[in-house]
PDB file of N, CA and C in Angstrom:
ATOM      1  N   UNK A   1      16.443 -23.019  16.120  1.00  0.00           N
ATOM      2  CA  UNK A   1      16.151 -24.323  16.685  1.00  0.00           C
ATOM      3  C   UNK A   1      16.734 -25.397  15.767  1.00  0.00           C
ATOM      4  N   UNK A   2      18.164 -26.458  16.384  1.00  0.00           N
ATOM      5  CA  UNK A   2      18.049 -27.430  15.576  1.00  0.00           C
ATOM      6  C   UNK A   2      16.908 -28.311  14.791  1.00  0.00           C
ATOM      7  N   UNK A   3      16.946 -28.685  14.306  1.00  0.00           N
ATOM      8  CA  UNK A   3      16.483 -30.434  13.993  1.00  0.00           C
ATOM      9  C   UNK A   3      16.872 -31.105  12.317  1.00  0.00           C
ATOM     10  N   UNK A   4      16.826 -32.032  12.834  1.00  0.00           N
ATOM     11  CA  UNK A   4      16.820 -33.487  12.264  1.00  0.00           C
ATOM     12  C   UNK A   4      16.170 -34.191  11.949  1.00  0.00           C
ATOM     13  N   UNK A   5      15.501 -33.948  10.347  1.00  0.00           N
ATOM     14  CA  UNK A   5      14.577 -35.333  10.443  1.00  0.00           C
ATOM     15  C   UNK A   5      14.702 -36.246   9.330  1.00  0.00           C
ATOM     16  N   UNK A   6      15.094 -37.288   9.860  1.00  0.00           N
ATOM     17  CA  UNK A   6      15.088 -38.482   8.864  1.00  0.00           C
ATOM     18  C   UNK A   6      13.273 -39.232   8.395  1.00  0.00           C
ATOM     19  N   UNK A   7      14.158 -39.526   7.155  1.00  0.00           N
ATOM     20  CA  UNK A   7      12.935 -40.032   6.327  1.00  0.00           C
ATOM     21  C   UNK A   7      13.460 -40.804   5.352  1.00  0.00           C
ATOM     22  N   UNK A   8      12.577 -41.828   4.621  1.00  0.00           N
ATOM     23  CA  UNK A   8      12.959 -43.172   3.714  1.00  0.00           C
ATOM     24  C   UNK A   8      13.207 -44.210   4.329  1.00  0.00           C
ATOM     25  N   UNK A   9      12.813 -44.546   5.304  1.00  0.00           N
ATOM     26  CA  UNK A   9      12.218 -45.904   5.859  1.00  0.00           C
ATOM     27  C   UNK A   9      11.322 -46.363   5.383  1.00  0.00           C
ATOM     28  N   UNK A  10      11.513 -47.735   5.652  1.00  0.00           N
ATOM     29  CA  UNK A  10       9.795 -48.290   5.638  1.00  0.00           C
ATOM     30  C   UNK A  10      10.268 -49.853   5.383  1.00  0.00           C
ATOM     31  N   UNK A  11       9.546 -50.601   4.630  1.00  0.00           N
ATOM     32  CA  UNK A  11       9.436 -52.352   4.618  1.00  0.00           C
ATOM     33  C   UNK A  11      10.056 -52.649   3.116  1.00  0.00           C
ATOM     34  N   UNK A  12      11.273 -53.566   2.996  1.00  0.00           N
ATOM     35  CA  UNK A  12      11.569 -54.217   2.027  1.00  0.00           C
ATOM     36  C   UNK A  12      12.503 -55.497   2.345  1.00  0.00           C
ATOM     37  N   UNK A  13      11.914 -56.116   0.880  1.00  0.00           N
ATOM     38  CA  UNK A  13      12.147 -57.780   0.946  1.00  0.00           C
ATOM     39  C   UNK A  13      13.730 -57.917   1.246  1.00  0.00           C
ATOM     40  N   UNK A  14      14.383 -58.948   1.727  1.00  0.00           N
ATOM     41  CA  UNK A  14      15.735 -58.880   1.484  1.00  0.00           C
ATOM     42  C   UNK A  14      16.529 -59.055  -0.104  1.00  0.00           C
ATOM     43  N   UNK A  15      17.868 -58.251   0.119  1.00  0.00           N
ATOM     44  CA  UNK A  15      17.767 -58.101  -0.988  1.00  0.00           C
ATOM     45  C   UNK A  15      18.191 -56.407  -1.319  1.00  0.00           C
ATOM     46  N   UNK A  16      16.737 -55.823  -1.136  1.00  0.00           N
ATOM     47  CA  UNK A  16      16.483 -54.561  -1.541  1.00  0.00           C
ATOM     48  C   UNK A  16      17.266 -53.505  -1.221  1.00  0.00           C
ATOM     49  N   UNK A  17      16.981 -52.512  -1.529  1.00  0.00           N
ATOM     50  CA  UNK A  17      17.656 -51.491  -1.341  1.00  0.00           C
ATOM     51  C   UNK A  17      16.618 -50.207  -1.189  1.00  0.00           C
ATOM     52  N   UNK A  18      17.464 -49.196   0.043  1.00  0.00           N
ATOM     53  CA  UNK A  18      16.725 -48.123   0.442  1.00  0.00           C
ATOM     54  C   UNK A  18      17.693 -46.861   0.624  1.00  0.00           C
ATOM     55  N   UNK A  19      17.329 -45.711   0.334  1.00  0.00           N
ATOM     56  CA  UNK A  19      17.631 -44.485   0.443  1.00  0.00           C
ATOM     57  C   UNK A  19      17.052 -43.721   1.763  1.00  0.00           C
ATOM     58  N   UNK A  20      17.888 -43.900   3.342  1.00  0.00           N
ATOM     59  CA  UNK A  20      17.335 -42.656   3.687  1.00  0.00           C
ATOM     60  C   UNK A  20      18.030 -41.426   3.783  1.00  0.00           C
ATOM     61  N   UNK A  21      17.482 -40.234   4.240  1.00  0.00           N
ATOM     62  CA  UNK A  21      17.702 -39.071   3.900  1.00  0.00           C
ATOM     63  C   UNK A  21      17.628 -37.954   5.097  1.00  0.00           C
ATOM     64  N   UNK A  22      18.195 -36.957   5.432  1.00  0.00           N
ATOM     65  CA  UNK A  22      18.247 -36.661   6.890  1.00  0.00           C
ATOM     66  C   UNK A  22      18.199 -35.001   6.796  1.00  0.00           C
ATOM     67  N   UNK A  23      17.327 -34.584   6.622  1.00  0.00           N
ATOM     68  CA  UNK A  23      17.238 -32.996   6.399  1.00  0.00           C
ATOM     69  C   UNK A  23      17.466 -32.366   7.583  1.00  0.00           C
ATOM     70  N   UNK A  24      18.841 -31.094   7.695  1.00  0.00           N
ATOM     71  CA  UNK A  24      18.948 -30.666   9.111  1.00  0.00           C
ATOM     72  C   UNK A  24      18.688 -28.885   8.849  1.00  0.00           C
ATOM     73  N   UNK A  25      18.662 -28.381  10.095  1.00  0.00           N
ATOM     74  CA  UNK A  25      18.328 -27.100   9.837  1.00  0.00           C
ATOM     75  C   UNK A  25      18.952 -26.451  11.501  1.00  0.00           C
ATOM     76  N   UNK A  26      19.216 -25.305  11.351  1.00  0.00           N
ATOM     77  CA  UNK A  26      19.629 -24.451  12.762  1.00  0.00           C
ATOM     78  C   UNK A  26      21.106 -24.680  12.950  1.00  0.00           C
ATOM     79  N   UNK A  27      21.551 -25.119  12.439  1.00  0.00           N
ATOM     80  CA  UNK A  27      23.259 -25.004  12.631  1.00  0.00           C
ATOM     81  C   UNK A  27      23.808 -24.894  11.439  1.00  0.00           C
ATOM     82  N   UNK A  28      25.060 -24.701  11.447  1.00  0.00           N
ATOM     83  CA  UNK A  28      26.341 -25.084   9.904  1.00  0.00           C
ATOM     84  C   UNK A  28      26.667 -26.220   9.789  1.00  0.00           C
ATOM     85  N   UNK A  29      25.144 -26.730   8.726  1.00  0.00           N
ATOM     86  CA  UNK A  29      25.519 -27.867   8.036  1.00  0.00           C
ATOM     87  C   UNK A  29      26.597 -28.613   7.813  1.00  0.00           C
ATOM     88  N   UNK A  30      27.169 -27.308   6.751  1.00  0.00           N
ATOM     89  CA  UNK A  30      28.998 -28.039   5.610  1.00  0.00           C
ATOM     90  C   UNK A  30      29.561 -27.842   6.909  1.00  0.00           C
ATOM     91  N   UNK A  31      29.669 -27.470   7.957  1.00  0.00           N
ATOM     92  CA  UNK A  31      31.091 -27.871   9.186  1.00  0.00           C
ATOM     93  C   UNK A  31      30.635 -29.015   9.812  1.00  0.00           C
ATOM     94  N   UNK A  32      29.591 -29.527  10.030  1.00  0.00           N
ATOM     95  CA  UNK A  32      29.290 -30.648  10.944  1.00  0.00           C
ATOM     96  C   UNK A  32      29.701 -31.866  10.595  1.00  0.00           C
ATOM     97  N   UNK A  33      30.108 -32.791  11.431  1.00  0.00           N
ATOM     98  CA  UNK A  33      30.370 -34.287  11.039  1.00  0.00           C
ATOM     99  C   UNK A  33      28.868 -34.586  11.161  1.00  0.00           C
ATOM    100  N   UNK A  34      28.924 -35.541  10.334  1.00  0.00           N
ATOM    101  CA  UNK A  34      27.139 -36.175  10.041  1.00  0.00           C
ATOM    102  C   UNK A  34      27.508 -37.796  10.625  1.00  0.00           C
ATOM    103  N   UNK A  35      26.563 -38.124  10.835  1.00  0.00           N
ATOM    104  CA  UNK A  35      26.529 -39.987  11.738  1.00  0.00           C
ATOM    105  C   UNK A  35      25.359 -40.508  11.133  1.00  0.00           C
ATOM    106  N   UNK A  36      25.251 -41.986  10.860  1.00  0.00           N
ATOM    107  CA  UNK A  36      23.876 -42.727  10.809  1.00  0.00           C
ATOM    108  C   UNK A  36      24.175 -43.811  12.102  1.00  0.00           C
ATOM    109  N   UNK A  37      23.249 -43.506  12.695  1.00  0.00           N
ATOM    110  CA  UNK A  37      23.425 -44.543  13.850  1.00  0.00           C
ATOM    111  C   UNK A  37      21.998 -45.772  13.425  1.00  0.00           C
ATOM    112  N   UNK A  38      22.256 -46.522  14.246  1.00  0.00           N
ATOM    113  CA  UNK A  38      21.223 -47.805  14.458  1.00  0.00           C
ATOM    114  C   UNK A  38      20.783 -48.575  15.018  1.00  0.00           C
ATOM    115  N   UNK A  39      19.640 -48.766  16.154  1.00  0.00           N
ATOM    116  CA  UNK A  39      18.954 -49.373  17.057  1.00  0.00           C
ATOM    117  C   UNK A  39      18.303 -50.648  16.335  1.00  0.00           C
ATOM    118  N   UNK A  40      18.723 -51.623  16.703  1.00  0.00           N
ATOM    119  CA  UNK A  40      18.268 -53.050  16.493  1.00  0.00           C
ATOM    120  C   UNK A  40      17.325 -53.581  17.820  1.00  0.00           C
ATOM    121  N   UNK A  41      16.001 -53.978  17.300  1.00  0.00           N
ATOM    122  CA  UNK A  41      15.327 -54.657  18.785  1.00  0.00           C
ATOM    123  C   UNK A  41      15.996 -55.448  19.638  1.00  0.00           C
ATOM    124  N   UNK A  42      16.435 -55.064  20.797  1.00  0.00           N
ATOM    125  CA  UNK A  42      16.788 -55.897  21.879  1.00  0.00           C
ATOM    126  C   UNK A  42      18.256 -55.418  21.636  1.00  0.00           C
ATOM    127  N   UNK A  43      18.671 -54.192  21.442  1.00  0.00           N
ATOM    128  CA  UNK A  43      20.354 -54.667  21.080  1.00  0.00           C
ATOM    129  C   UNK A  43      20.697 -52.961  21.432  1.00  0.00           C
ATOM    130  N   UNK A  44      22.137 -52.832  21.602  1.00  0.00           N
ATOM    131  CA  UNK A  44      22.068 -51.240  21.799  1.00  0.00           C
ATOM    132  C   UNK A  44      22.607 -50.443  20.327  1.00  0.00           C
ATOM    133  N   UNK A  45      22.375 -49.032  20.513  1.00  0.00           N
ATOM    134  CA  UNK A  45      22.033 -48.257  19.298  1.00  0.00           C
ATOM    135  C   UNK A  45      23.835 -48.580  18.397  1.00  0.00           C
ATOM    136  N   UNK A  46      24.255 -48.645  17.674  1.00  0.00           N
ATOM    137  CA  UNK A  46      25.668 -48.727  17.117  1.00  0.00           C
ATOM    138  C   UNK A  46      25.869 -47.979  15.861  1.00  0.00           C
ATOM    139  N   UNK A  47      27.112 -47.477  15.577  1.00  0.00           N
ATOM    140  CA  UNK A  47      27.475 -46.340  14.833  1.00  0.00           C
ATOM    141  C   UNK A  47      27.110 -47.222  13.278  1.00  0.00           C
ATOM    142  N   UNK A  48      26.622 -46.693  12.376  1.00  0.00           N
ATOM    143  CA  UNK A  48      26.545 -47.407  11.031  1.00  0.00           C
ATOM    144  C   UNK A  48      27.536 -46.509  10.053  1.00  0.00           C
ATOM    145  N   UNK A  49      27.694 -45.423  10.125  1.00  0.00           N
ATOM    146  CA  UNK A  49      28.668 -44.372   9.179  1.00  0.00           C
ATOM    147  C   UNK A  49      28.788 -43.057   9.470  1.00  0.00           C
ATOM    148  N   UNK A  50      29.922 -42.640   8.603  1.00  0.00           N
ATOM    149  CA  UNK A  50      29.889 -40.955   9.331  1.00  0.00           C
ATOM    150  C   UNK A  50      31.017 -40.403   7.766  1.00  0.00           C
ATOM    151  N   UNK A  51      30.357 -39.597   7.688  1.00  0.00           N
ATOM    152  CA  UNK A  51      30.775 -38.440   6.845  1.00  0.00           C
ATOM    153  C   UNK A  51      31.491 -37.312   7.751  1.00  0.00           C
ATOM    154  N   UNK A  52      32.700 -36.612   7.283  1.00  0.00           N
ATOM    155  CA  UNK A  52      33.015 -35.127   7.798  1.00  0.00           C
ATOM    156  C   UNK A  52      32.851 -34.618   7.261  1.00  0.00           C
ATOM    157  N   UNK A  53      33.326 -33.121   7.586  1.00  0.00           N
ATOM    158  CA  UNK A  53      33.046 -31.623   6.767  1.00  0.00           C
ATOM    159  C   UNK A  53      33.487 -31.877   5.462  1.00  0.00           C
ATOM    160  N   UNK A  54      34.742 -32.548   5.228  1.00  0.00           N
ATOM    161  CA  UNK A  54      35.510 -32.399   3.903  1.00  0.00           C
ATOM    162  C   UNK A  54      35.013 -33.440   3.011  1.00  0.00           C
ATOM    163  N   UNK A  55      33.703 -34.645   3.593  1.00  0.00           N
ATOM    164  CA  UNK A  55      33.554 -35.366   2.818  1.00  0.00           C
ATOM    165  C   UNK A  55      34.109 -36.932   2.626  1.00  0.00           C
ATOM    166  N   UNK A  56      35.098 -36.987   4.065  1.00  0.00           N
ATOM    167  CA  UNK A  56      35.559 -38.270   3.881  1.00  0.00           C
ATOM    168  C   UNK A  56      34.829 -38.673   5.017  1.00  0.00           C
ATOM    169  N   UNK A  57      34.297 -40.594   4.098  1.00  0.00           N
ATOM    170  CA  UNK A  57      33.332 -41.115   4.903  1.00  0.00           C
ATOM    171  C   UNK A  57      34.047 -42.643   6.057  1.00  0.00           C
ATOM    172  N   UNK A  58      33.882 -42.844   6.315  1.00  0.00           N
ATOM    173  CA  UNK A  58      34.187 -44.330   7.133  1.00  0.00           C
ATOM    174  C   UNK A  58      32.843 -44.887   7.718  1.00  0.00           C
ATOM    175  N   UNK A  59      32.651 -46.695   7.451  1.00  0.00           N
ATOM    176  CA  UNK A  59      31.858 -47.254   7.880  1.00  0.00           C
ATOM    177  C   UNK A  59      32.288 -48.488   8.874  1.00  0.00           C
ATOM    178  N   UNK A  60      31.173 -48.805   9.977  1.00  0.00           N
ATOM    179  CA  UNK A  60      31.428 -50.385  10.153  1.00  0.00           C
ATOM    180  C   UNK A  60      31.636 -51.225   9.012  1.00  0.00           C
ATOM    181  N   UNK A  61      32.665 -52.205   9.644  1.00  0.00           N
ATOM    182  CA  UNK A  61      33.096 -53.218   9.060  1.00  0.00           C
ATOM    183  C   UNK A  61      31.779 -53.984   8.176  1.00  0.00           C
ATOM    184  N   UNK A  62      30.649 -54.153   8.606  1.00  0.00           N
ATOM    185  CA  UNK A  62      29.766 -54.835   8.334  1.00  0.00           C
ATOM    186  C   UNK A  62      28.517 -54.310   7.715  1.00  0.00           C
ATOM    187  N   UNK A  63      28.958 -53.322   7.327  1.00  0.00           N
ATOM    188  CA  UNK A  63      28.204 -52.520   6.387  1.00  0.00           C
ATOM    189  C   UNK A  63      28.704 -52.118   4.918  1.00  0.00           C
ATOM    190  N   UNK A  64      30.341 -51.860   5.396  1.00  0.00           N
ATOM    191  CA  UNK A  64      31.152 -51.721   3.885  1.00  0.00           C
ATOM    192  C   UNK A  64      30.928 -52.210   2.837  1.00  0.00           C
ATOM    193  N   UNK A  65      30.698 -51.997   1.888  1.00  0.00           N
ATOM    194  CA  UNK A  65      30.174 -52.403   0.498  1.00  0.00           C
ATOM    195  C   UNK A  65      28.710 -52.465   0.268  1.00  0.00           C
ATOM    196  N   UNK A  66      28.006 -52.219   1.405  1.00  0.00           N
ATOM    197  CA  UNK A  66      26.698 -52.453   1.442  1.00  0.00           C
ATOM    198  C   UNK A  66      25.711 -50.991   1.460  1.00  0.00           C
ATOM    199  N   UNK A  67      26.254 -50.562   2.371  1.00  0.00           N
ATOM    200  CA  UNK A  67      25.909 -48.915   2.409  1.00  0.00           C
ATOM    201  C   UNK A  67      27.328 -47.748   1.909  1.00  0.00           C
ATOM    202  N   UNK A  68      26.228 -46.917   1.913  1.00  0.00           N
ATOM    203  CA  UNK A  68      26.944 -45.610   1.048  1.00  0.00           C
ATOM    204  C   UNK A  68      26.910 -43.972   2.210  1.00  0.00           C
ATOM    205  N   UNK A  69      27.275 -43.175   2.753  1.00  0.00           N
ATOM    206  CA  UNK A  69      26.855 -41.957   2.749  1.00  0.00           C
ATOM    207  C   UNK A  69      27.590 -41.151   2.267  1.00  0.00           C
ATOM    208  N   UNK A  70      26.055 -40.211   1.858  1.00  0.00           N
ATOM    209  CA  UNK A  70      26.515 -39.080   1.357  1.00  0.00           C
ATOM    210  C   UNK A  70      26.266 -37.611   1.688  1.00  0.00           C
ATOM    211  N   UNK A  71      26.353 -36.687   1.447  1.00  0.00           N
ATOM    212  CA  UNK A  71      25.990 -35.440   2.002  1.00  0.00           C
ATOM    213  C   UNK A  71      26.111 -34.057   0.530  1.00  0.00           C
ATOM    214  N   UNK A  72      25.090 -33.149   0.680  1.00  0.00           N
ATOM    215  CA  UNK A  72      24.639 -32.464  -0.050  1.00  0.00           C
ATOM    216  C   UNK A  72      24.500 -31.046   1.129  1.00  0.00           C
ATOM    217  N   UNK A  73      25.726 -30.513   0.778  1.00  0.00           N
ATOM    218  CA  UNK A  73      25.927 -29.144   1.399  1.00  0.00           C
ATOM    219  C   UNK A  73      24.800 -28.133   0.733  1.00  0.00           C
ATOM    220  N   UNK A  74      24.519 -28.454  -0.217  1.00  0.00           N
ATOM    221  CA  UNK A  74      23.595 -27.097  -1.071  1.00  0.00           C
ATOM    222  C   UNK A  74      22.150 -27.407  -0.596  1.00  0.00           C
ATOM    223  N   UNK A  75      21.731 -28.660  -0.019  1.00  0.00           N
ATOM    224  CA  UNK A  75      20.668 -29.271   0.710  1.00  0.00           C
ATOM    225  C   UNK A  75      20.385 -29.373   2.320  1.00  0.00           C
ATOM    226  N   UNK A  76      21.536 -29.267   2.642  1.00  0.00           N
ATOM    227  CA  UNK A  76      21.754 -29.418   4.415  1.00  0.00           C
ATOM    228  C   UNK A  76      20.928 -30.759   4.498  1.00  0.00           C
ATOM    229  N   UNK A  77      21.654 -32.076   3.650  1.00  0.00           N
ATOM    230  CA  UNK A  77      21.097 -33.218   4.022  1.00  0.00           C
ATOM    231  C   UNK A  77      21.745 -34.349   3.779  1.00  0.00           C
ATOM    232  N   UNK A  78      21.890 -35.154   4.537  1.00  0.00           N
ATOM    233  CA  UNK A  78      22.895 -36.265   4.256  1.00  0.00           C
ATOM    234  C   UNK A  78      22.337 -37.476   4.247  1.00  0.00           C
ATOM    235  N   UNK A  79      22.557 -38.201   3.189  1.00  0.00           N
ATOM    236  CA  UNK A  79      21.778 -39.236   2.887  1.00  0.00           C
ATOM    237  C   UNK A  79      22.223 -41.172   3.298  1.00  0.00           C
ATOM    238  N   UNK A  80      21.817 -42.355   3.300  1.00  0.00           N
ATOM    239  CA  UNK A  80      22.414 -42.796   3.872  1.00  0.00           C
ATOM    240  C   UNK A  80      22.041 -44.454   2.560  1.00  0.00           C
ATOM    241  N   UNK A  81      22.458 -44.646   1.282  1.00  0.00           N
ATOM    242  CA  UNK A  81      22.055 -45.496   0.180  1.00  0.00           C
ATOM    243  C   UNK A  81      22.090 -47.050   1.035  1.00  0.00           C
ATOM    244  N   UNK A  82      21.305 -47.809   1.157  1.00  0.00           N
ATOM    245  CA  UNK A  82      21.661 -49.065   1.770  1.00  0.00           C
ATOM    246  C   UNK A  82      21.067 -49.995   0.772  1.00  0.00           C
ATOM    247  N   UNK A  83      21.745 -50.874   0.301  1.00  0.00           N
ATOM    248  CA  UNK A  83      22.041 -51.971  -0.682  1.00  0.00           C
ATOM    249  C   UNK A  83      21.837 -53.184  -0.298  1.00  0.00           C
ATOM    250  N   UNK A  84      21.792 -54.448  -0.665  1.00  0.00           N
ATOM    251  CA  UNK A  84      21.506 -55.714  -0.665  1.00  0.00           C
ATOM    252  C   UNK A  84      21.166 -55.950   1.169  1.00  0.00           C
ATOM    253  N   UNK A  85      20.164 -55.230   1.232  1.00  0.00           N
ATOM    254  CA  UNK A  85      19.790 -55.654   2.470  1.00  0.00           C
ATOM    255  C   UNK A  85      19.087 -56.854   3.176  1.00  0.00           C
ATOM    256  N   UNK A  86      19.595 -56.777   4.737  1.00  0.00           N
ATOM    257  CA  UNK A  86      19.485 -58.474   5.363  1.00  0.00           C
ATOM    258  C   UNK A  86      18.212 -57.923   6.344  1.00  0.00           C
ATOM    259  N   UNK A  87      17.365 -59.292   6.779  1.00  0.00           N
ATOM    260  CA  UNK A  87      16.635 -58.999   7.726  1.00  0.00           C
ATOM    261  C   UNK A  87      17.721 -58.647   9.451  1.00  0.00           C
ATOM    262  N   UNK A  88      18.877 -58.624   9.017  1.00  0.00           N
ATOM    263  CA  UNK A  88      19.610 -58.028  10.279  1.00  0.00           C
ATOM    264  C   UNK A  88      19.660 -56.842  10.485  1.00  0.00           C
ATOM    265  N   UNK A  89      18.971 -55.961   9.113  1.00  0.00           N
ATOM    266  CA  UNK A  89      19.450 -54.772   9.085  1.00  0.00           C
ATOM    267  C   UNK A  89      17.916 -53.886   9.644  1.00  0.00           C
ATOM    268  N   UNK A  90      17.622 -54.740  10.049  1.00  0.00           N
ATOM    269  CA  UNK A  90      15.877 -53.959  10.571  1.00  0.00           C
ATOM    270  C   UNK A  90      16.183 -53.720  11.672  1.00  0.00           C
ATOM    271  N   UNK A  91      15.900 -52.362  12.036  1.00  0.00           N
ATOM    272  CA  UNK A  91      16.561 -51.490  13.131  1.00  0.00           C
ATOM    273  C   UNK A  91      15.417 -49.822  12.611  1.00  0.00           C
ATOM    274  N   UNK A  92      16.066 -49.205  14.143  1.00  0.00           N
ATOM    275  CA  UNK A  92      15.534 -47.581  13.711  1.00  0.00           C
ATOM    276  C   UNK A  92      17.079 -47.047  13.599  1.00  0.00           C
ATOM    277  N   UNK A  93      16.914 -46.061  12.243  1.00  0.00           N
ATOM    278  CA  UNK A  93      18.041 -45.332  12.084  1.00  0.00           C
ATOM    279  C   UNK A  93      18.232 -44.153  12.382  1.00  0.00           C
ATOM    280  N   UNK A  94      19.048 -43.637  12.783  1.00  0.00           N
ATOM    281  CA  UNK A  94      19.085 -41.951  13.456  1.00  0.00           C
ATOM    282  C   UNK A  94      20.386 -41.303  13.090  1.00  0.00           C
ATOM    283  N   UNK A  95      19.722 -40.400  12.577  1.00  0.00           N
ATOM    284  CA  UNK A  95      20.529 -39.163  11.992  1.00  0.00           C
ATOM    285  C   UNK A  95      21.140 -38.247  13.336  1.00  0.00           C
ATOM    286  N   UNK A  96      22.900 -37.937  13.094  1.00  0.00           N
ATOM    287  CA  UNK A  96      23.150 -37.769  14.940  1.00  0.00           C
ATOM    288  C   UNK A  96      24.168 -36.331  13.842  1.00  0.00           C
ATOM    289  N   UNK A  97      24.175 -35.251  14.146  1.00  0.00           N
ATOM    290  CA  UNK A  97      25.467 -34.005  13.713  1.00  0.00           C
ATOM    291  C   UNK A  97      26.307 -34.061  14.936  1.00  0.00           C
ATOM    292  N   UNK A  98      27.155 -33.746  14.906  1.00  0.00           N
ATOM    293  CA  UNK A  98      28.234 -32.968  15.538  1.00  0.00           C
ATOM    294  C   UNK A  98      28.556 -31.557  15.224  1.00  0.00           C
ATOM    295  N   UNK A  99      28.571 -30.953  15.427  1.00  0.00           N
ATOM    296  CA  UNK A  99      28.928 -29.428  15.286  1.00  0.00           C
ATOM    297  C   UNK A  99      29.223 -28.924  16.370  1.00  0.00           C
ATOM    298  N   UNK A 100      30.813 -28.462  16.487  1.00  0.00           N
ATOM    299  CA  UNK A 100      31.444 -27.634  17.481  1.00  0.00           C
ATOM    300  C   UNK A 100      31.426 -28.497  18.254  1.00  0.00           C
ATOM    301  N   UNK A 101      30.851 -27.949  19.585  1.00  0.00           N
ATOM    302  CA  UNK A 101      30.821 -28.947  21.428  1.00  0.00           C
ATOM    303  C   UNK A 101      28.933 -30.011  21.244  1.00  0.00           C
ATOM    304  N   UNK A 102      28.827 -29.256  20.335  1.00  0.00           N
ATOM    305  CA  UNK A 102      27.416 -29.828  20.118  1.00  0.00           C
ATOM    306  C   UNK A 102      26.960 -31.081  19.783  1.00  0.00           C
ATOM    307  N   UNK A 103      26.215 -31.797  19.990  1.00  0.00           N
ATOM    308  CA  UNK A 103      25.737 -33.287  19.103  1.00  0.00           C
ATOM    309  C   UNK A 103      24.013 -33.031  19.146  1.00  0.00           C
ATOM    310  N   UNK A 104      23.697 -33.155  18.234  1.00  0.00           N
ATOM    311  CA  UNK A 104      22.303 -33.398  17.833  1.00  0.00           C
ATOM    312  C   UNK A 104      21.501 -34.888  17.569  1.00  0.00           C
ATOM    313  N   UNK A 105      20.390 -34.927  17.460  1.00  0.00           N
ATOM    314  CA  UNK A 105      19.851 -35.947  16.961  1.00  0.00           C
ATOM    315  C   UNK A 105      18.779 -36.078  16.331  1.00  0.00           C
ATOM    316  N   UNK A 106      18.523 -37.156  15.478  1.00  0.00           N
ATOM    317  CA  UNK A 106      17.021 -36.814  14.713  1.00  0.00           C
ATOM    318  C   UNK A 106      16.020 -37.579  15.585  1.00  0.00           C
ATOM    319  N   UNK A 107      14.818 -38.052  15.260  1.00  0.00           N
ATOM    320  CA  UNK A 107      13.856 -38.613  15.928  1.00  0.00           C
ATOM    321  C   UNK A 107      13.916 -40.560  15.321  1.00  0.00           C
ATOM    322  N   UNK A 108      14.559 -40.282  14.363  1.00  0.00           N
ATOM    323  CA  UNK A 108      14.700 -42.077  14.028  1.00  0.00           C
ATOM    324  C   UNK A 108      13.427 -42.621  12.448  1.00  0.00           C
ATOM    325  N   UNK A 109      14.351 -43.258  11.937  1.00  0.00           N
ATOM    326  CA  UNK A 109      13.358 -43.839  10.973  1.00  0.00           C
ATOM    327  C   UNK A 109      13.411 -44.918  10.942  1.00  0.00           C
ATOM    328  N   UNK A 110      11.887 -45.834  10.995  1.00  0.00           N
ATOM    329  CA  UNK A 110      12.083 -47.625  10.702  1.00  0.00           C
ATOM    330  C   UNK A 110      12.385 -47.883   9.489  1.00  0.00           C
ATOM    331  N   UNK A 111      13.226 -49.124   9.728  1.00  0.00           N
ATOM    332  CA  UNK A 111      13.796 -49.648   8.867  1.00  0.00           C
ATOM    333  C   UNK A 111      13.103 -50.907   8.524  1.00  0.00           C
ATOM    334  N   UNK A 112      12.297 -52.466   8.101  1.00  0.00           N
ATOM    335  CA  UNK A 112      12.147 -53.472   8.155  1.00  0.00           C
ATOM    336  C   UNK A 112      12.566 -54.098   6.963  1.00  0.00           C
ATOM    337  N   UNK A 113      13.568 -55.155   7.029  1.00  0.00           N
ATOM    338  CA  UNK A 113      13.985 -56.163   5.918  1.00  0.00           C
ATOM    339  C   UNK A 113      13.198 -57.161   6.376  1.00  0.00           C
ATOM    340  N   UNK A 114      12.263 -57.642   5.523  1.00  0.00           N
ATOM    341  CA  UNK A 114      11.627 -58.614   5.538  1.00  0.00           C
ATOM    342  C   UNK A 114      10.823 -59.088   4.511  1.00  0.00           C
ATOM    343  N   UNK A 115      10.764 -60.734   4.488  1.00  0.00           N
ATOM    344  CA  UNK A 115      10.235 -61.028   3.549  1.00  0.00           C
ATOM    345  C   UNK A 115       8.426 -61.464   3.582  1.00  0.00           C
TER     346      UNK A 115
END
């Protein structure tokens, strides 16, 4: 049985910085492309980053320099460092694999920048 579950959400001031973290299980981890996606209230879900198998990452424009991902093959977990964060960035985040014909998803973690 796949799953996905993200964790390291929760409430910080702007500014701050948060680590979440996306533990997967039931497929081949190191082959999957990994995704952080992101649901903003009132807005539709949009790609935030993506790691491949080999490790090379690409982000939105509007995240670059701000967030980080990473991935830990010896963990089957890919992590997602977010830095000087805005109250724009309060959203639910979701951990999405790709593997093969497959796409997965996690259940979502809140995010709140606020002061």
């Amino acid at each position: 049985q796949v799953q996905l579950v993200e964790s390291g959400g929760g409430l910080v001031q702007p500014g701050g910085s948060l680590r979440l973290s996306c533990a997967a299980s039931g497929f081949t981890f190191s082959s999957a492309v990994m995704r952080w996606y992101r649901r903003a209230p009132g807005k539709e879900r949009e790609l935030v980053a993506v790691i491949d198998a080999s490790g090379h990452t690409n982000y939105v424009d509007s995240m670059k320099g701000r967030f980080t991902i990473s991935r830990d093959n010896a963990k089957n977990t890919v992590y997602l460092q977010m830095n000087s964060l805005k109250p724009e960035d309060t959203a639910v985040y979701y951990c999405n694999a790709l593997h093969l014909v497959y796409t997965y998803w996690g259940q979502g973690t809140q995010v709140t920048v606020s002061s």
